[in-house]
Protein backbone atom coordinates (compact mmCIF):
# COMPACT_ATOMS: atom_id res chain seq x y z
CA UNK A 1 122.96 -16.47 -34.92
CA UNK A 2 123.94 -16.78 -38.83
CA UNK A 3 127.33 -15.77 -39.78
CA UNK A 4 127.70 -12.79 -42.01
CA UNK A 5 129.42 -12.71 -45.19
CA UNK A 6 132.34 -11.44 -43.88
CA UNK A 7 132.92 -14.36 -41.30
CA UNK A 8 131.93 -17.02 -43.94
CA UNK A 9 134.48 -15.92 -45.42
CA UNK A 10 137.06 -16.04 -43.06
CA UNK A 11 135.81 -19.70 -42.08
CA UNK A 12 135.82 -20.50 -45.43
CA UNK A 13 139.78 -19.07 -45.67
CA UNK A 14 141.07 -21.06 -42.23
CA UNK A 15 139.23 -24.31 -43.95
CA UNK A 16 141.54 -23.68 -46.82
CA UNK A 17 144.46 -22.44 -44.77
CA UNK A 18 143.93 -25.61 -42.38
CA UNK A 19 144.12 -28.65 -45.77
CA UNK A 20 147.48 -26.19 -47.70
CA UNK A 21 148.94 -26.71 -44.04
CA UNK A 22 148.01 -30.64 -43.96
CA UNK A 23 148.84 -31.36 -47.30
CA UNK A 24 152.09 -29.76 -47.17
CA UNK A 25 152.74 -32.11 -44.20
CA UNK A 26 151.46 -35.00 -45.92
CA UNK A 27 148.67 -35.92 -42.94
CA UNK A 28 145.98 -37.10 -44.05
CA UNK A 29 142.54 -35.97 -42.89
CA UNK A 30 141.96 -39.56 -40.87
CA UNK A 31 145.51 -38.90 -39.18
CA UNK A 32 145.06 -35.30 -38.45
CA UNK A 33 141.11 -36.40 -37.01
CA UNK A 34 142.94 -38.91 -34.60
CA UNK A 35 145.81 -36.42 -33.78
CA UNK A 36 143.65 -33.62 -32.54
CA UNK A 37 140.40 -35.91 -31.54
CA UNK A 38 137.79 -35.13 -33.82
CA UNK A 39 135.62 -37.43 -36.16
CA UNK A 40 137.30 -36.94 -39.46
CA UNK A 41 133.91 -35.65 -41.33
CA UNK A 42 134.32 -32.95 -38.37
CA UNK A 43 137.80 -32.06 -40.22
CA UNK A 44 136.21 -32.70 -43.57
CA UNK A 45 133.91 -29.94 -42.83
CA UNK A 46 136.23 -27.64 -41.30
CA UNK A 47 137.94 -27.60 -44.03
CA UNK A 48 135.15 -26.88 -46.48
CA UNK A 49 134.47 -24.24 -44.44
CA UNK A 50 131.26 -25.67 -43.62
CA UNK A 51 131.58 -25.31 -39.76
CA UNK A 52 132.54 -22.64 -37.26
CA UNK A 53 134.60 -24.14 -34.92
CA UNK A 54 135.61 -23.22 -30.70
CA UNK A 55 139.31 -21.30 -30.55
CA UNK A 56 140.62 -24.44 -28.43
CA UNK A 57 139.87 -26.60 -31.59
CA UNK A 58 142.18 -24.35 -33.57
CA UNK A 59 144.47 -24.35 -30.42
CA UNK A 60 145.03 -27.88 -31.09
CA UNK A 61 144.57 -28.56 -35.08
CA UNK A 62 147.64 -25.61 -34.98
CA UNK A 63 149.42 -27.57 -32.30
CA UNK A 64 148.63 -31.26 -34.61
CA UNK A 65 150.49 -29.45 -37.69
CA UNK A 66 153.60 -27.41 -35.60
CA UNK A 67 152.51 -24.21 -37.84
CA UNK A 68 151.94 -20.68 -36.69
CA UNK A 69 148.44 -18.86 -36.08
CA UNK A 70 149.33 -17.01 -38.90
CA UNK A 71 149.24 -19.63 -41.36
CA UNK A 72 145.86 -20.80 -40.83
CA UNK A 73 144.47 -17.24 -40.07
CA UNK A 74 145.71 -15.73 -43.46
CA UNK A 75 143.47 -14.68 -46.34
């Protein structure tokens, strides 16, 4: 089923939540692919917001970075 605009949009904001997190850890997207076990154009896309992704996934990128569900579920 497509995504509305409204959930694009909230994909789009955790892909940008998910790299301000990364970056401010200074993990790259290879290390942060190998930390949570995903194929690091998976990440690439998740963070371009290109890519709805399961609830565990977020389980562990939130677990990879030690931030809060907040931080990567803000707009």
């Amino acid at each position: 089923m497509p995504l509305d605009s409204k959930q694009a949009a909230q994909i789009k904001a955790f892909g940008i939540n998910l790299r301000r997190e990364r970056m401010q850890r200074k993990i790259t997207q290879e290390k942060l692919a190998e930390l949570v076990d995903l194929n690091i154009r998976t990440v690439q896309k998740i963070e371009a917001g290109d890519v709805n992704i399961l609830l565990t996934t977020v389980l562990r990128l939130r677990k990879a970075l030690s931030c809060s569900w907040e931080a990567l579920m803000e707009k």
